[in-house]
N, C-alpha and C. Protein backbone atom coordinates (compact mmCIF):
# COMPACT_ATOMS: atom_id res chain seq x y z
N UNK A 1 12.04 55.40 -2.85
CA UNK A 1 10.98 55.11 -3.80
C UNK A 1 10.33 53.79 -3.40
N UNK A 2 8.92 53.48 -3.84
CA UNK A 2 8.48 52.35 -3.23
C UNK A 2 8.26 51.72 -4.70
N UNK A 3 8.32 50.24 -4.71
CA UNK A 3 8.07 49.52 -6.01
C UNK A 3 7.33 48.99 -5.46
N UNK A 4 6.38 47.99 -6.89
CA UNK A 4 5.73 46.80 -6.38
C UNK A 4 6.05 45.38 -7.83
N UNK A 5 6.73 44.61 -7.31
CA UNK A 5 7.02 43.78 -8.06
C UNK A 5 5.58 43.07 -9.02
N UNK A 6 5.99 42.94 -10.43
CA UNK A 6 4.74 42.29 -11.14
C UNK A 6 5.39 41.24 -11.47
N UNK A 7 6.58 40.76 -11.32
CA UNK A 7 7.14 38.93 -11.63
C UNK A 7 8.29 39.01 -11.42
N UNK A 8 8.56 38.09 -11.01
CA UNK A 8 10.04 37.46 -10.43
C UNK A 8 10.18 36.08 -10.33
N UNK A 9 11.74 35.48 -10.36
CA UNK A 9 12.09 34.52 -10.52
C UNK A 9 13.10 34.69 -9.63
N UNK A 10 13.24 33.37 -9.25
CA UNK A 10 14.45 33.50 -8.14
C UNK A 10 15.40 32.25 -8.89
N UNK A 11 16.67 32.19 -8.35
CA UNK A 11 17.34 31.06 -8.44
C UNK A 11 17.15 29.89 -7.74
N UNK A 12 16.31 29.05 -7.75
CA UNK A 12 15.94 27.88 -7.10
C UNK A 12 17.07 26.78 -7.67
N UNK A 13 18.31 27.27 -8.58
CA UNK A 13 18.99 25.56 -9.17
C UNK A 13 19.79 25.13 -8.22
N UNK A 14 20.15 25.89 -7.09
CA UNK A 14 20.74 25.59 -6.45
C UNK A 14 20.15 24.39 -5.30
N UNK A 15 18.91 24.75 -5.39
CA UNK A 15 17.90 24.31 -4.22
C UNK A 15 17.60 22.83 -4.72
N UNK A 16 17.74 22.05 -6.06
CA UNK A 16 17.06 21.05 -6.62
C UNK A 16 18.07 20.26 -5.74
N UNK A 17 19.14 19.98 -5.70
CA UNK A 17 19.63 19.39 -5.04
C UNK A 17 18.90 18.78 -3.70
N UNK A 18 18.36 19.77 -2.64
CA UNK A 18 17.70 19.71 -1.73
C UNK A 18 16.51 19.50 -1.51
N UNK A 19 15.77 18.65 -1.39
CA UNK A 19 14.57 18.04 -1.74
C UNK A 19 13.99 18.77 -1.02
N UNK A 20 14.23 19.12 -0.17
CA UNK A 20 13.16 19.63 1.10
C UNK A 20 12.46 20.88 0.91
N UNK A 21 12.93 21.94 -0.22
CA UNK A 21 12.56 22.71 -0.90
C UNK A 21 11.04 22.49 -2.05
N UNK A 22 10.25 22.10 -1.89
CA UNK A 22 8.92 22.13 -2.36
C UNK A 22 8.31 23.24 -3.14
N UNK A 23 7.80 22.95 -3.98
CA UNK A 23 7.02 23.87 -5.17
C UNK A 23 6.05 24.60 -4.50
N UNK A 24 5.62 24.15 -3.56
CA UNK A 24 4.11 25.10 -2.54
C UNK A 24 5.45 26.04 -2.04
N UNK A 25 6.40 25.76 -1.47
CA UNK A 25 7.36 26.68 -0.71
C UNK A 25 8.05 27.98 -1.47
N UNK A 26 8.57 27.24 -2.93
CA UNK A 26 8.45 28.00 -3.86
C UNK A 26 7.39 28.94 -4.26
N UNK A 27 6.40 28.95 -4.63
CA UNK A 27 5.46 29.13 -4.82
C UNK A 27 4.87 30.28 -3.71
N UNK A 28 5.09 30.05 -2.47
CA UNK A 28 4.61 30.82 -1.12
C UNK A 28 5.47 32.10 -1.20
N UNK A 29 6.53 32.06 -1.51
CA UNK A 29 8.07 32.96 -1.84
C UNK A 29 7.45 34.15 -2.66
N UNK A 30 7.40 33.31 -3.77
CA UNK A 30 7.00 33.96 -5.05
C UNK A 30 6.04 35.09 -4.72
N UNK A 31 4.71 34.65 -4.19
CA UNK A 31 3.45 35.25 -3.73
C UNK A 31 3.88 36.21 -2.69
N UNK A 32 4.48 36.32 -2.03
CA UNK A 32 4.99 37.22 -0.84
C UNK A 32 5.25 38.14 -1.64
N UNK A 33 6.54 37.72 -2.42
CA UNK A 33 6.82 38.66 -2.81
C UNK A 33 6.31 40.01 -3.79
N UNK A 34 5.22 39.67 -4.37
CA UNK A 34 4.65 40.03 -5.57
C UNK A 34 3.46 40.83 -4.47
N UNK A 35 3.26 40.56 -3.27
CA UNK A 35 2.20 41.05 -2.72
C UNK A 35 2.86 42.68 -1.50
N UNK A 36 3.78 42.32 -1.53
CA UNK A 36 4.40 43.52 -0.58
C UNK A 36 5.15 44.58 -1.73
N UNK A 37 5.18 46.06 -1.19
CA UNK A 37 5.28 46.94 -1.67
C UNK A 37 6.61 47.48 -0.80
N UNK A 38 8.05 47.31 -1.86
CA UNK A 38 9.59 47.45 -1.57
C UNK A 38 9.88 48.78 -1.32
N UNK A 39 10.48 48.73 -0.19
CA UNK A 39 11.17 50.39 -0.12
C UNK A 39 12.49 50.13 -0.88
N UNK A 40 12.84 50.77 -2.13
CA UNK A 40 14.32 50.94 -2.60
C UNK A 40 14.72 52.23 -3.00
N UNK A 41 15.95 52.53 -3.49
CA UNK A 41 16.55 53.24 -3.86
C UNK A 41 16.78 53.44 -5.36
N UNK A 42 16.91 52.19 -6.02
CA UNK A 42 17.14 51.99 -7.32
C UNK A 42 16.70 50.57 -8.03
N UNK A 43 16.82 49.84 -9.10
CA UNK A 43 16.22 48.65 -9.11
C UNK A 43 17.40 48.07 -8.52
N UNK A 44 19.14 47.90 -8.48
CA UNK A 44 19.67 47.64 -7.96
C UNK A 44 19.17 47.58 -6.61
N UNK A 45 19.17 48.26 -5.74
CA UNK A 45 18.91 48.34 -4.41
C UNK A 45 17.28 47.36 -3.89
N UNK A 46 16.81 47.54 -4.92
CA UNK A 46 15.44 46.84 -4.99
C UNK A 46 15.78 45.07 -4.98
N UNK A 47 16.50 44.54 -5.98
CA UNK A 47 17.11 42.81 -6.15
C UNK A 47 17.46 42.97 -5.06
N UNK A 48 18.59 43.79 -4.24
CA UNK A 48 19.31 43.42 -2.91
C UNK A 48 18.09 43.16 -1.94
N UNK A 49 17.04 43.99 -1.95
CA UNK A 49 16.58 44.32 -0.37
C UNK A 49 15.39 42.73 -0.43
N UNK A 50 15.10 42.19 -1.90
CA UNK A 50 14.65 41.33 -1.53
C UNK A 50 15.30 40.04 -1.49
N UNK A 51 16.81 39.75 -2.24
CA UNK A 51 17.68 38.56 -1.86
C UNK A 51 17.36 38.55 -0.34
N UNK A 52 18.00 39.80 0.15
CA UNK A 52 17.97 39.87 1.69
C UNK A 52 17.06 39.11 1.97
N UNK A 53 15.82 39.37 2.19
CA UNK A 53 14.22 39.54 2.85
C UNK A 53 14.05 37.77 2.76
N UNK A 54 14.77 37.87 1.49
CA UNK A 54 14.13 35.88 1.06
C UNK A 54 15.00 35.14 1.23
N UNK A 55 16.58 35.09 0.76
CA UNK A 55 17.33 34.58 0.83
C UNK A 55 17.82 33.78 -0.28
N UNK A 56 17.00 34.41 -1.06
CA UNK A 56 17.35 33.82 -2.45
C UNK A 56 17.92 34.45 -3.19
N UNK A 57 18.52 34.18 -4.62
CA UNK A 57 18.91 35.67 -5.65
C UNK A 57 18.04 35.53 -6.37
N UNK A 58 17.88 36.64 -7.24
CA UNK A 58 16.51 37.51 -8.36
C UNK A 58 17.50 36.41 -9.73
N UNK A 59 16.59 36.21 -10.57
CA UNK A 59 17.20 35.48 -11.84
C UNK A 59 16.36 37.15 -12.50
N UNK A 60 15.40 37.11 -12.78
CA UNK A 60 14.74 37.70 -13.53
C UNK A 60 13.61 38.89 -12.36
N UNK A 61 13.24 39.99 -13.17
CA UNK A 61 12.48 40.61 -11.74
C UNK A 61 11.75 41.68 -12.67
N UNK A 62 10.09 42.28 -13.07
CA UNK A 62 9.48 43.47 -13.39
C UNK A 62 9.14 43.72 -12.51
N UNK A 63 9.03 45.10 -12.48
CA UNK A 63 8.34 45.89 -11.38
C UNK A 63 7.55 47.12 -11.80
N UNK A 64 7.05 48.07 -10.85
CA UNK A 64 6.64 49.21 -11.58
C UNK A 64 6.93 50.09 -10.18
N UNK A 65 6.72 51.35 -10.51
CA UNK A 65 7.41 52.45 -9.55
C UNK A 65 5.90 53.07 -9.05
N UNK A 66 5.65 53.10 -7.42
CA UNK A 66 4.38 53.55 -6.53
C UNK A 66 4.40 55.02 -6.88
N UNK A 67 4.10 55.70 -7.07
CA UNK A 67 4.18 57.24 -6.97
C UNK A 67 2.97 57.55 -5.75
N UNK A 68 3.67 58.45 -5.62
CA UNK A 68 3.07 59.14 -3.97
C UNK A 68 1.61 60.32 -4.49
C-alpha cells in the first residue's frame, strides 16, 4: 500500500543535548518527509520504514492511504 504522510513528529529530545542539530535541519526532515509517498504494509510497517529512511523515531504520525 502506498501512504502519504499529512504530519509527523519525530523524537528530537534526544537530539537537544546536541547542538549541532538545528531547527532548519529539523525542519528539512519534517518536509521530506511529508513530501514523499511511503511504500508500507501497515501503519506499523509505515513508522518503521521511515525511522529507517531518517533515523529518527515517529512520536506522533497522520497519514492517509494512496489508492491506485
Amino acid at each position: 500500500m502506498q501512504f502519504q504522510v499529512t504530519q509527523i513528529e519525530f523524537d528530537f529530545d534526544d537530539a537537544m543535548a546536541d547542538e549541532s542539530i538545528t531547527d532548519e535541519y529539523k525542519q528539512s526532515l519534517i518536509d521530506e518527509t511529508l513530501e514523499g509517498v511511503w511504500d508500507a504494509d501497515d501503519e506499523d510497517d509505515l513508522i518503521e520504514e521511515i525511522t529507517c529512511a531518517s533515523g529518527w523515531c515517529v512520536k506522533s504520525i497522520d497519514y492517509r492511504h494512496i489508492l491506485d
